[in-house]
Protein backbone atom coordinates (compact mmCIF):
# COMPACT_ATOMS: atom_id res chain seq x y z
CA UNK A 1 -14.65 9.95 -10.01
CA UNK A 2 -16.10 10.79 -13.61
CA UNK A 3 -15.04 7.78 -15.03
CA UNK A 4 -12.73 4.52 -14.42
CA UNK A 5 -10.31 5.67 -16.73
CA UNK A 6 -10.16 9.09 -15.73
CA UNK A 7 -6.83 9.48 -14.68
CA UNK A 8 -5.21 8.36 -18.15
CA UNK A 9 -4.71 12.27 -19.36
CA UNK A 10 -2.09 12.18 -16.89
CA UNK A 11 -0.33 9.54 -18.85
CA UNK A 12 -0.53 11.42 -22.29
CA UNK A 13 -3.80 9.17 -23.10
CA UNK A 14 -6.62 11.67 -22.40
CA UNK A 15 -8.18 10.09 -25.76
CA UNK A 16 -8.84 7.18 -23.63
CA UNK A 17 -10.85 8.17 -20.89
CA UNK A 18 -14.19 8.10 -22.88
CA UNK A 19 -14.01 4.26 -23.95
CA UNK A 20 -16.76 1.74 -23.61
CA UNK A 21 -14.94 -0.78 -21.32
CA UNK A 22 -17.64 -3.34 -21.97
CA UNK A 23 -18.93 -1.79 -25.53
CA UNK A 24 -17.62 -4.51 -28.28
CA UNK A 25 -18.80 -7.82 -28.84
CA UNK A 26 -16.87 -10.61 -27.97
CA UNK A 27 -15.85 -13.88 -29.28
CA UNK A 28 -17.31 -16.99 -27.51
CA UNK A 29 -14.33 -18.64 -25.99
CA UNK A 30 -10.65 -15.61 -19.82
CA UNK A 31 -1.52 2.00 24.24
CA UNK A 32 0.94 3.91 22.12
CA UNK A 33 3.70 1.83 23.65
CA UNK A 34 2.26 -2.03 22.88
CA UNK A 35 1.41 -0.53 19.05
CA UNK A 36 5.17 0.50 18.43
CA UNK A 37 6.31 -3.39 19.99
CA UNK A 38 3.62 -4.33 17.87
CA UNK A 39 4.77 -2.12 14.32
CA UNK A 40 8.12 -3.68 15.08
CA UNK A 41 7.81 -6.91 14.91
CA UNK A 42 5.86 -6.71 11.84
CA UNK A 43 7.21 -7.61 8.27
CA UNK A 44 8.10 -4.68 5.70
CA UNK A 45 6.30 -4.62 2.73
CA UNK A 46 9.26 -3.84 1.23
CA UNK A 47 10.75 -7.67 2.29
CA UNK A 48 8.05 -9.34 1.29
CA UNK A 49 8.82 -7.96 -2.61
CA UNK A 50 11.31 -8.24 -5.45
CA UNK A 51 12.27 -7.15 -8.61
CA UNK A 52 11.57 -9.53 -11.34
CA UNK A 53 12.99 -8.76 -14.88
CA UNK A 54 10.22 -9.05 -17.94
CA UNK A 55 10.46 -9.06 -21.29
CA UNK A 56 7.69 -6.87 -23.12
CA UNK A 57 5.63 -8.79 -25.41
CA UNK A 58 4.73 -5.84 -27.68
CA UNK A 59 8.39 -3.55 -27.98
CA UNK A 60 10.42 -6.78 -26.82
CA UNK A 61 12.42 -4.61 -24.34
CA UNK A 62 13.28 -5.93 -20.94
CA UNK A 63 12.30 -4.28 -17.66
CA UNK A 64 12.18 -4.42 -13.86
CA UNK A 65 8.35 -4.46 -12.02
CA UNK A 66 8.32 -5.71 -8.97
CA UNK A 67 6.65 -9.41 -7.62
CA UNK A 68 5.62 -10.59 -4.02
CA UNK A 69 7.35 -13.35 -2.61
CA UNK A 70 5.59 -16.63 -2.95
CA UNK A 71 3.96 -17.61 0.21
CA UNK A 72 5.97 -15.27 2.54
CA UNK A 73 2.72 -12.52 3.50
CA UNK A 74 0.47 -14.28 6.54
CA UNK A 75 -3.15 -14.57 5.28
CA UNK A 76 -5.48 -12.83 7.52
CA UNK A 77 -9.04 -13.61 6.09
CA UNK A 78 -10.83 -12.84 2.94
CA UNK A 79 -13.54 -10.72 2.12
CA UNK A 80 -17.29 -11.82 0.91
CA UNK A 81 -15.94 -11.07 -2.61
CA UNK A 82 -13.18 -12.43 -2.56
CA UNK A 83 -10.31 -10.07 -2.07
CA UNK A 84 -7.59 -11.75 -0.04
CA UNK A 85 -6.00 -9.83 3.08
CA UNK A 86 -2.70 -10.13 4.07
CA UNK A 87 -0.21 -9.01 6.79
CA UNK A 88 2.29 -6.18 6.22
CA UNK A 89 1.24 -5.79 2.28
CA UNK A 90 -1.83 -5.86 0.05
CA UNK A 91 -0.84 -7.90 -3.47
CA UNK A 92 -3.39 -6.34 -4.99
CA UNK A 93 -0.77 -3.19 -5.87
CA UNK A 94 1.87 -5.66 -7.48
CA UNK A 95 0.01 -7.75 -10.01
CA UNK A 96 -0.17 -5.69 -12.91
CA UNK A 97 3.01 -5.62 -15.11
CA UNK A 98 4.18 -2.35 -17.08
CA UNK A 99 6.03 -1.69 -19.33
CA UNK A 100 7.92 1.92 -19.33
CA UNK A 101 9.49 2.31 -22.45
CA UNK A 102 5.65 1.31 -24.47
CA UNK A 103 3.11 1.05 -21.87
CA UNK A 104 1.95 -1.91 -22.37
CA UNK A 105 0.11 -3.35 -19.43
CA UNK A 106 -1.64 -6.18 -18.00
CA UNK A 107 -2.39 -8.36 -15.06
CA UNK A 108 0.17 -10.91 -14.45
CA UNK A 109 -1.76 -13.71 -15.48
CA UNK A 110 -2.81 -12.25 -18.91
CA UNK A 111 0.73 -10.50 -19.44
CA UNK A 112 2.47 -12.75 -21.83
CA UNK A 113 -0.60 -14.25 -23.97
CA UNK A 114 -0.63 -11.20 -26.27
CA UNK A 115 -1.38 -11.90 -30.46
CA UNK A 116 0.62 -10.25 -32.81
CA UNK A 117 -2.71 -8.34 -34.06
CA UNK A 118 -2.74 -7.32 -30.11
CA UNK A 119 0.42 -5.89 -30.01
CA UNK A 120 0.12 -4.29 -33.49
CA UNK A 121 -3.31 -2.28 -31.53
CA UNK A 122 -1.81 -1.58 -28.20
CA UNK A 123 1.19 -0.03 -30.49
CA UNK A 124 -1.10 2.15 -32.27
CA UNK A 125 -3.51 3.53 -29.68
CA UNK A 126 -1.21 3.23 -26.63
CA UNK A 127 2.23 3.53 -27.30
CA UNK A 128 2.37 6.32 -29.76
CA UNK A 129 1.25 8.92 -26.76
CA UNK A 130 1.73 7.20 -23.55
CA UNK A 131 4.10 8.70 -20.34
CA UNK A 132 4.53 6.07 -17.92
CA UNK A 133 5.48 7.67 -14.33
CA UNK A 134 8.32 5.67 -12.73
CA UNK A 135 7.85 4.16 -8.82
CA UNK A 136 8.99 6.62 -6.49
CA UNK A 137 9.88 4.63 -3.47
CA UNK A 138 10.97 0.63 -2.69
CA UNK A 139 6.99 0.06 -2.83
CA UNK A 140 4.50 1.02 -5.10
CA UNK A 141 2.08 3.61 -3.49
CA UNK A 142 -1.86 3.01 -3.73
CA UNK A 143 -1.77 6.26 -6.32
CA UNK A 144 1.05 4.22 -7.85
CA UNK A 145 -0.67 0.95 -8.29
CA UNK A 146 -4.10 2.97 -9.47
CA UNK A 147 -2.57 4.32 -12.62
CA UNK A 148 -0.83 0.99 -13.53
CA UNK A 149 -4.60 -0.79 -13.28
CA UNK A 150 -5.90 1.92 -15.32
CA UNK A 151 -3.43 1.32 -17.45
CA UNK A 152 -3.99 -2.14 -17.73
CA UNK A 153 -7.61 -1.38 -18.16
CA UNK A 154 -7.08 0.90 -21.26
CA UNK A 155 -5.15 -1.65 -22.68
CA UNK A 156 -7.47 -4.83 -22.55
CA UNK A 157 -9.83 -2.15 -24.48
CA UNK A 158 -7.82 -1.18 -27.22
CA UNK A 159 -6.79 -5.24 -27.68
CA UNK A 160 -10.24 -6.05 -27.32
CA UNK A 161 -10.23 -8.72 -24.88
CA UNK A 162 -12.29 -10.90 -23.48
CA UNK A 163 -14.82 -9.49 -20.75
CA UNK A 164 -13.98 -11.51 -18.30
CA UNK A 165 -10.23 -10.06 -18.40
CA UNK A 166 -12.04 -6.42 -18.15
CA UNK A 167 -13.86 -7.69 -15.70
CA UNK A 168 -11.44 -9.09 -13.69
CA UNK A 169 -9.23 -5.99 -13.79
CA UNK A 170 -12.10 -4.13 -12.84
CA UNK A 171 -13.04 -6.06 -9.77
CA UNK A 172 -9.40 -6.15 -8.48
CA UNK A 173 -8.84 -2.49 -8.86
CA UNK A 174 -11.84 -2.69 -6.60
CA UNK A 175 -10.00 -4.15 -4.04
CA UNK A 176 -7.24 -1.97 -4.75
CA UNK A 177 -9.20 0.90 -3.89
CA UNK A 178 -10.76 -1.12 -1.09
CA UNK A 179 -6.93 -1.55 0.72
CA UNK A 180 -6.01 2.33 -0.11
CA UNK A 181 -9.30 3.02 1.97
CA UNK A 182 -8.22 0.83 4.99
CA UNK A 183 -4.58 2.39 4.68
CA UNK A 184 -6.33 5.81 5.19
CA UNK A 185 -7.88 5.01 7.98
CA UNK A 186 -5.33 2.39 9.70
CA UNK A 187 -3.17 6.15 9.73
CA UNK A 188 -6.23 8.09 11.80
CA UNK A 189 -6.54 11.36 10.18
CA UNK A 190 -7.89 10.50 6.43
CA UNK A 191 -9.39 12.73 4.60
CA UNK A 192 -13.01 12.25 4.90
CA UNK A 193 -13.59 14.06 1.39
CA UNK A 194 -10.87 11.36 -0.14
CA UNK A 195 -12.22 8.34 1.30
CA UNK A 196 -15.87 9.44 0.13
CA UNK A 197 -13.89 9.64 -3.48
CA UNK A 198 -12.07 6.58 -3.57
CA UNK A 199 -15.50 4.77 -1.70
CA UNK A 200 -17.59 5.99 -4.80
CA UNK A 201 -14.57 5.08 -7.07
CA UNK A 202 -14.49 1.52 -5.85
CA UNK A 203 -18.36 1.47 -6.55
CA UNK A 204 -17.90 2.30 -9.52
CA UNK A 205 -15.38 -0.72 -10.45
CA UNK A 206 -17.33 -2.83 -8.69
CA UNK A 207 -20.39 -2.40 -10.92
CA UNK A 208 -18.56 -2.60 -14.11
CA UNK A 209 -17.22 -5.96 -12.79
CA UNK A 210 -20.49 -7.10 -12.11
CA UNK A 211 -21.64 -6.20 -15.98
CA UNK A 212 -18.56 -7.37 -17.42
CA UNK A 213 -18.74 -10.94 -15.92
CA UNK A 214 -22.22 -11.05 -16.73
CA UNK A 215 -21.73 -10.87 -20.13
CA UNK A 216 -18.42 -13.05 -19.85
CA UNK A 217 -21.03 -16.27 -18.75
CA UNK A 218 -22.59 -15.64 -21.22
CA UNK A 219 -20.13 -15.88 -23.94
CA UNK A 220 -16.82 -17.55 -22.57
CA UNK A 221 -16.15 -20.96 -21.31
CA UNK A 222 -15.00 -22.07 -17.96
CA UNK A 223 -12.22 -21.86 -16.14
CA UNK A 224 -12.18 -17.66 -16.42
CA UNK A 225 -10.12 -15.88 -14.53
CA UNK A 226 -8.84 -18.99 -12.92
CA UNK A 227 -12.42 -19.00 -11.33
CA UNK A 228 -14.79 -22.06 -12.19
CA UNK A 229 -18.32 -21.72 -12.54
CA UNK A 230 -19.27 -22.01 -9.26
CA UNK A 231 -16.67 -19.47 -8.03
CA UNK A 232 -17.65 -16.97 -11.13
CA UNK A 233 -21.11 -17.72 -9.88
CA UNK A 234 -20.74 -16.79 -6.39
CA UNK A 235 -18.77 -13.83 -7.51
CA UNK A 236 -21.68 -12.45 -9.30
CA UNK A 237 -24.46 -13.65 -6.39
CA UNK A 238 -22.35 -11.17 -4.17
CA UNK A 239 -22.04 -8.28 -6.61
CA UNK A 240 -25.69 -8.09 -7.52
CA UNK A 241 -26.56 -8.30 -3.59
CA UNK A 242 -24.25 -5.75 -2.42
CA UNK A 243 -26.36 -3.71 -5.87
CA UNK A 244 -29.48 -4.89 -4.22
CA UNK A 245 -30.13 -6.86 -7.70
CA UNK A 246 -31.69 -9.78 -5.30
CA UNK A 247 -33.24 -11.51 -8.33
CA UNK A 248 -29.90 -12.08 -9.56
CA UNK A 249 -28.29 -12.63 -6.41
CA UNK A 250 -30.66 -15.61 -5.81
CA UNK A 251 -30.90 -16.79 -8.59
CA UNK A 252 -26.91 -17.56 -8.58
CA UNK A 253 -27.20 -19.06 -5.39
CA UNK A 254 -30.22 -21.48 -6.02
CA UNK A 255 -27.55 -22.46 -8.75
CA UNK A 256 -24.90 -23.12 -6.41
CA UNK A 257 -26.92 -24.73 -3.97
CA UNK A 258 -28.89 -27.42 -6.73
CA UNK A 259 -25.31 -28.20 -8.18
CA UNK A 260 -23.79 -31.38 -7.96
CA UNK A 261 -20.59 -29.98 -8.88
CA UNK A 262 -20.58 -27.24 -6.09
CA UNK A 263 -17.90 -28.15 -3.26
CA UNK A 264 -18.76 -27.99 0.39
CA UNK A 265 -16.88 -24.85 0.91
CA UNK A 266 -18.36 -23.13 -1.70
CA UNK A 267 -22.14 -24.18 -0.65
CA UNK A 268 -21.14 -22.92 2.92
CA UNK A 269 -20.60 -19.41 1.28
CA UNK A 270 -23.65 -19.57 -0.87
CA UNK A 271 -26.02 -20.43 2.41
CA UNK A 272 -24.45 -17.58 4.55
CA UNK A 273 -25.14 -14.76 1.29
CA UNK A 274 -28.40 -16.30 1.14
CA UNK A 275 -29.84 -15.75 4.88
CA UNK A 276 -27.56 -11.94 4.40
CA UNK A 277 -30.47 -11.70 1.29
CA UNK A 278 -33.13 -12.99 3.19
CA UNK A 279 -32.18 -10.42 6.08
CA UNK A 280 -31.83 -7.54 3.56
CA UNK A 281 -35.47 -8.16 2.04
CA UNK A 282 -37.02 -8.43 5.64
CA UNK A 283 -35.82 -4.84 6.46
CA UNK A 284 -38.54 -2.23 5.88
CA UNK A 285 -38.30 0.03 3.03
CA UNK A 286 -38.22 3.62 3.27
């Protein structure tokens, strides 16, 4: 991809594609025959979602996006950074909220805690050129769910968030890109040239979550993202290993692993990344 935001001249917002995500400084404080039994006993996505009416904090109109049902989708695991995997759907495509009719978007959590001076910039740079696409189908599709995050991602630049919200959106379109992958290949004949695209696309995420919650640490106050500082700290200890930024990444866990504050669980997580360091710097080079 040339650039996380490079799909926005689709949307009327070619303008866009250029900005410095993390560029502005912040305030200091957020057998065929067993598979098909199988298929069929399996949940819908499209059961496990519904639509929720919103009201737009920036044009005040009202408008349909869709939600997943509280505590319906079976957990299966979760992955070293965090991103949650579920039966029959992947979240990850549902939690941004658009708006058609001014394109104002954001992750669910940030949505409705917009200022007035916000508004008045997502109005001006956003708004006045924007072309949302409408959902095709009962679901939102991966390609679907990409331009809404990119969306949400121009936005929190023009209202010149916090970096931990970049951050955040950032990391999750990560995952997003993460599930699309696994999608792809769960269907057996993906496009090898695609995957290698959306791979190096969810790379790219990934590193600008890592800088953008590294400067969030430093600058913002605790709890961020609904993450505490051991969680935000663990976060970052597994994006600078998987960067091989080991310094860092050890660093973050001595922290976790000296605190007093640190729960069991989370000290669990920080001994297993440490021997997967350890492991990594034992390997020869070359």
């Amino acid at each position: 991809m040339a650039g996380v935001l490079s799909g926005l001249s689709g949307l009327g917002l070619g303008n866009l594609e250029n900005m410095n995500i993390f560029g502005e400084e912040k305030e200091p404080e957020k057998s065929s025959g067993k598979t098909a039994a199988v298929t069929a006993a399996k949940v819908a996505e499209k059961d496990l979602i519904y639509d929720k009416n919103m009201e737009c904090p920036v044009c005040a109109r009202t408008f349909s996006t869709k939600i997943v049902k509280s505590g319906k989708a079976k957990l299966l695991g979760t992955d070293q950074d965090l991103r949650a995997r579920y039966e029959g759907i992947d979240p990850v495509k549902y939690d941004v909220y658009l708006c058609p009719t001014c394109g104002y978007a954001a992750l669910s959590r940030y949505y409705s805690t917009l200022s007035s001076a916000q508004a008045k910039l997502i109005k001006q740079e956003i708004s006045r050129s924007v072309r949302v696409n409408s959902p095709k189908g009962e679901t939102y599709s991966y390609e679907e769910a990409l331009e809404r995050y990119q969306l949400a991602l121009a936005n929190a630049v023009v209202k010149r968030a916090k970096n931990s919200e970049k951050a955040y959106i950032c990391l999750k379109t990560a995952w997003l890109l993460r599930g699309w992958q696994e999608q792809l290949e769960n269907e057996g004949n993906a496009d090898k040239s695609k995957l290698a695209e959306l791979a190096a696309a969810e790379e790219e995420y990934l590193q600008n979550s890592l800088q953008g919650f590294t400067e969030a640490v430093r600058t913002e106050s605790f709890p961020m993202c609904g993450m505490d500082e051991m969680t935000v700290d663990y976060l970052l200890a597994v994006l600078a290993k998987h960067f091989r930024k080991y310094d860092v990444a050890s660093k973050m866990v001595a922290t976790i692993l000296t605190s007093a504050s640190a729960n069991s669980r989370i000290k669990d997580k920080a001994r297993d990344l440490k021997d997967e360091i350890l492991a990594e710097l034992k390997k020869p080079r070359g």
